[in-house]
Protein backbone atom coordinates (compact mmCIF):
# COMPACT_ATOMS: atom_id res chain seq x y z
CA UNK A 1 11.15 54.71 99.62
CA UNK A 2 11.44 57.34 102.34
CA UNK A 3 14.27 57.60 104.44
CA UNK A 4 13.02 55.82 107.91
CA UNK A 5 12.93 57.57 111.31
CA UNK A 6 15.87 57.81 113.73
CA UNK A 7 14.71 55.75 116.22
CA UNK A 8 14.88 51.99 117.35
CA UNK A 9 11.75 51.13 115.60
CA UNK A 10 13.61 50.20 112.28
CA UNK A 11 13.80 46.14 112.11
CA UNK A 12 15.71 44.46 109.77
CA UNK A 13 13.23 42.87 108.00
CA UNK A 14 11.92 46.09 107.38
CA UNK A 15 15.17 47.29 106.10
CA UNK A 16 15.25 44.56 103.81
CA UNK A 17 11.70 45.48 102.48
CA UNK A 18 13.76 48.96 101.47
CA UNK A 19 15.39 47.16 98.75
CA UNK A 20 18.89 46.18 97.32
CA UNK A 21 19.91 49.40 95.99
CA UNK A 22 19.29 51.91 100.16
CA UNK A 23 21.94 50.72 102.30
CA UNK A 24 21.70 51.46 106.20
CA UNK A 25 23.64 50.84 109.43
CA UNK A 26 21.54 50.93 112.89
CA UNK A 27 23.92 51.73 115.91
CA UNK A 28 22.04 52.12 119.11
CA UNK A 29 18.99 52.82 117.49
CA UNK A 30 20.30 55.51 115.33
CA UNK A 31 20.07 54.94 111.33
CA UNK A 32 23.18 56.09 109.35
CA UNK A 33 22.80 56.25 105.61
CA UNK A 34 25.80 54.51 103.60
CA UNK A 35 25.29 56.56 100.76
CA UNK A 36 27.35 58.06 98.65
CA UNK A 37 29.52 55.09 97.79
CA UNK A 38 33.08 55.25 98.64
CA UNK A 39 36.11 56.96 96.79
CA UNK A 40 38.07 55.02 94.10
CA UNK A 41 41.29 55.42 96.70
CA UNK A 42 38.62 53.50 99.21
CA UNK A 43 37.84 51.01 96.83
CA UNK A 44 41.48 50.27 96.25
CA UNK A 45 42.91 50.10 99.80
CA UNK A 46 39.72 47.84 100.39
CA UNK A 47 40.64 45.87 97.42
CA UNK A 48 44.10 45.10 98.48
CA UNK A 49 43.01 44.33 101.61
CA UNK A 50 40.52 41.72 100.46
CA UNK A 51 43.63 39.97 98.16
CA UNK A 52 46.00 39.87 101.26
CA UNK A 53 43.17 38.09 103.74
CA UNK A 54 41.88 36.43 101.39
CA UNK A 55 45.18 34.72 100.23
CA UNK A 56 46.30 33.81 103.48
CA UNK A 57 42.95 32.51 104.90
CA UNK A 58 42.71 30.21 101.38
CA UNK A 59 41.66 26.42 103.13
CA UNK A 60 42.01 27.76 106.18
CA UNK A 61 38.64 27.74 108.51
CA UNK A 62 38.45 31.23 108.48
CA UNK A 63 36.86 33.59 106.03
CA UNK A 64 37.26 37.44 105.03
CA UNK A 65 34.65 39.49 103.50
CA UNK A 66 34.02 42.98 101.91
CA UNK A 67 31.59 45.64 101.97
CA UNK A 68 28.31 45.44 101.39
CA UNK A 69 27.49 43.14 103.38
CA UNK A 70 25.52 43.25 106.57
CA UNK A 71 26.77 42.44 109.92
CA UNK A 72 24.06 41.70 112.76
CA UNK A 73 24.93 41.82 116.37
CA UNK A 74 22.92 38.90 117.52
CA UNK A 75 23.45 35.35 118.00
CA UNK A 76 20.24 34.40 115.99
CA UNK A 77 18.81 34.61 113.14
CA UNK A 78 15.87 32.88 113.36
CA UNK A 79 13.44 36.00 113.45
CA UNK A 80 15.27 38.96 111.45
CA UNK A 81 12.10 40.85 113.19
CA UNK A 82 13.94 41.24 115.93
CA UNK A 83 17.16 42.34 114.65
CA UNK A 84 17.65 45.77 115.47
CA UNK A 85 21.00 47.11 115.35
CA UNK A 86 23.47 45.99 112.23
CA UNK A 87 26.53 47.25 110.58
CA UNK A 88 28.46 47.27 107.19
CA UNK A 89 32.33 47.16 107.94
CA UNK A 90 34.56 47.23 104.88
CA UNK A 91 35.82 44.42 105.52
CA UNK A 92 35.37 41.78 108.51
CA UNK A 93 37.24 38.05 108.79
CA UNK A 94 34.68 35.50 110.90
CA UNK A 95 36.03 32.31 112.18
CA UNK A 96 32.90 30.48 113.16
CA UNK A 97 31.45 29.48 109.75
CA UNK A 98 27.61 29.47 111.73
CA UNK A 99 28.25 33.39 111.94
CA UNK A 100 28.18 33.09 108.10
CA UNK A 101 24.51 33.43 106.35
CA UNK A 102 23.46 33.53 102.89
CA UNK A 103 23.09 37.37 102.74
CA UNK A 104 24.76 38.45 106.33
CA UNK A 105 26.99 38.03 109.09
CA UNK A 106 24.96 36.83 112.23
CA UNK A 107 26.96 37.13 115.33
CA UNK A 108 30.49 39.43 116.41
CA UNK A 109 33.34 38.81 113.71
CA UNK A 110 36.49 38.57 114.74
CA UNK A 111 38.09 41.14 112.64
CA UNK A 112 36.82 44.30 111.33
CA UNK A 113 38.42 47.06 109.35
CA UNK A 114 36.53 50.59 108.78
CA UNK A 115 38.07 52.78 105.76
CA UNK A 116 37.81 56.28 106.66
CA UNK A 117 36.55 58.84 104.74
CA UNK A 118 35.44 62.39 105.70
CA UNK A 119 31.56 61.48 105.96
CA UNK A 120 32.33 58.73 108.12
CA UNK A 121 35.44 59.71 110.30
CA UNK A 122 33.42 60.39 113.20
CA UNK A 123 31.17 57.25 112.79
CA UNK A 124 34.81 55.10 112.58
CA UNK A 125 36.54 56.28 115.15
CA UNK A 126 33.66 57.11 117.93
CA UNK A 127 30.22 55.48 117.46
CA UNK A 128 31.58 52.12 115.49
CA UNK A 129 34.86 51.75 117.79
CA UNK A 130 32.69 51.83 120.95
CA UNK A 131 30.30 49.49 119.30
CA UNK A 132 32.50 47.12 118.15
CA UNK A 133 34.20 47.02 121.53
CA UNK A 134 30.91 46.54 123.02
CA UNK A 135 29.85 43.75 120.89
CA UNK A 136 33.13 41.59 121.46
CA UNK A 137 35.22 41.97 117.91
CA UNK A 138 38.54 41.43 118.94
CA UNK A 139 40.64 42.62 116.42
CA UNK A 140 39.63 46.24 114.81
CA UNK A 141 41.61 48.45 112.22
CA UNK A 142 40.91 51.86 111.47
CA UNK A 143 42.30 52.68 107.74
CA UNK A 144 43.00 56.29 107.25
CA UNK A 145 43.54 56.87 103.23
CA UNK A 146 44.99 60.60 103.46
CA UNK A 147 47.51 59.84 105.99
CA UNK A 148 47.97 55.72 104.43
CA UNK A 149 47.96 54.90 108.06
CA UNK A 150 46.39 52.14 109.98
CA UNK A 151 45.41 52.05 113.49
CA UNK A 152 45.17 48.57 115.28
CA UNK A 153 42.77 47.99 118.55
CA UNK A 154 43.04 44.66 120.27
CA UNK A 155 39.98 43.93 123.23
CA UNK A 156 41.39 43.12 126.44
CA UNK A 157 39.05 42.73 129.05
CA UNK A 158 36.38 44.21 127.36
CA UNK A 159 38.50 47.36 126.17
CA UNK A 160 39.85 48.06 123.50
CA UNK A 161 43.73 48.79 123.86
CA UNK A 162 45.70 50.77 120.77
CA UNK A 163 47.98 48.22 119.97
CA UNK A 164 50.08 50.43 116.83
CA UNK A 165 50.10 53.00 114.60
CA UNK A 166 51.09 51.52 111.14
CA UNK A 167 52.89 53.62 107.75
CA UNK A 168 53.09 52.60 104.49
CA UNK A 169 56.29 51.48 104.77
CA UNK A 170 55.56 49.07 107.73
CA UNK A 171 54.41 45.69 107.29
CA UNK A 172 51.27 44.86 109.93
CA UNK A 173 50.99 42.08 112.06
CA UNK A 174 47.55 40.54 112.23
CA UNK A 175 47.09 39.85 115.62
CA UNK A 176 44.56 37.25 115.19
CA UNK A 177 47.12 34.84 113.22
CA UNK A 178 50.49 34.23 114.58
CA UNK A 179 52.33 33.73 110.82
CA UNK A 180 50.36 36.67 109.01
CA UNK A 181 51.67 39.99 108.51
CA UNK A 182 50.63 42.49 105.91
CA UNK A 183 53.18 44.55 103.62
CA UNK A 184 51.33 48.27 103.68
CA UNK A 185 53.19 49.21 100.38
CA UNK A 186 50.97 46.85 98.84
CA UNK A 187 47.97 48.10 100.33
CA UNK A 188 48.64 51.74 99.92
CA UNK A 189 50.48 51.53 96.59
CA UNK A 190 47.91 52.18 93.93
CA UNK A 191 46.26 55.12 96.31
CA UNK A 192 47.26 57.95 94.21
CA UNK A 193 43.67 58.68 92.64
């Protein structure tokens, strides 16, 4: 299939018509193609990442989730006509189980984490940051391979606010969960690809 237009005339459903294997994000009208997939050094981080959330949030009523899957800014889902602006975070954690779909996230999750990489830096820090601010997410980590560091934005009145810089040799608090911090050697330790 051909690449669609740039403009907010892309629906969802039409996405979906695309099929399984093109994978798109639609910021503010604007299509961004996820292609090529990610490093194995993304993979990894995004791995450990995964094991760590998904440990902790075991019978808990929260849930974590990895990429690809398709996060829709809207608080219905009852005509995916109308959808016209989604995202695919790396990985997001969603507390309200009605957010959670068969094949989506409808609705702002409550933690997302973007893996950088140098064809989506820009898309990470500028146009995704201000989006997910926009939208509500409340917790929002920018991973940074290269460097192993993570940056952590907490919304406060409607802005986000940098709440730490994190090294590998840190251990991260998750803001969202009082008890729940993250040891970074874990996350950065098998990086070396």
């Amino acid at each position: 299939m051909a690449i669609p237009r740039n403009d907010s005339t892309l629906t969802y459903s039409e996405y979906l018509e695309l099929g399984d294997d093109i994978r798109y994000e639609v910021i503010d009208g604007q299509v961004y193609n996820m292609s090529p997939a990610p490093s194995t050094k993304h993979q990894a981080i995004q791995r450990e990442l995964l094991t760590e959330f998904n440990i902790y949030l075991r019978g808990k009523n929260c849930s974590v989730f990895g990429s690809p899957l398709d996060v829709c800014f809207t608080e219905e889902d009852n005509d995916i006509k109308k959808i016209k602006e989604w995202v695919e975070p790396d990985l997001v954690v969603v507390c309200d189980k009605d957010k959670i779909h068969e094949k989506r996230i409808v609705g702002v999750p409550d933690l997302v984490v973007e893996i950088l990489s140098k064809s989506t830096a820009k898309k990470d820090k500028l146009i995704k940051f201000n989006r997910y601010q926009k939208a509500g997410v409340k917790e929002y980590w920018i991973v940074d391979p290269l460097h192993e560091t993570i940056d952590v934005y907490l919304l406060q009145n409607g802005a986000y606010k940098h709440a730490g810089i994190y090294f590998k040799e840190d251990h991260i608090p998750v803001n969202l969960f009082e008890d729940f911090s993250i040891d970074l050697m874990n996350i950065f330790r098998d990086t070396d690809y």
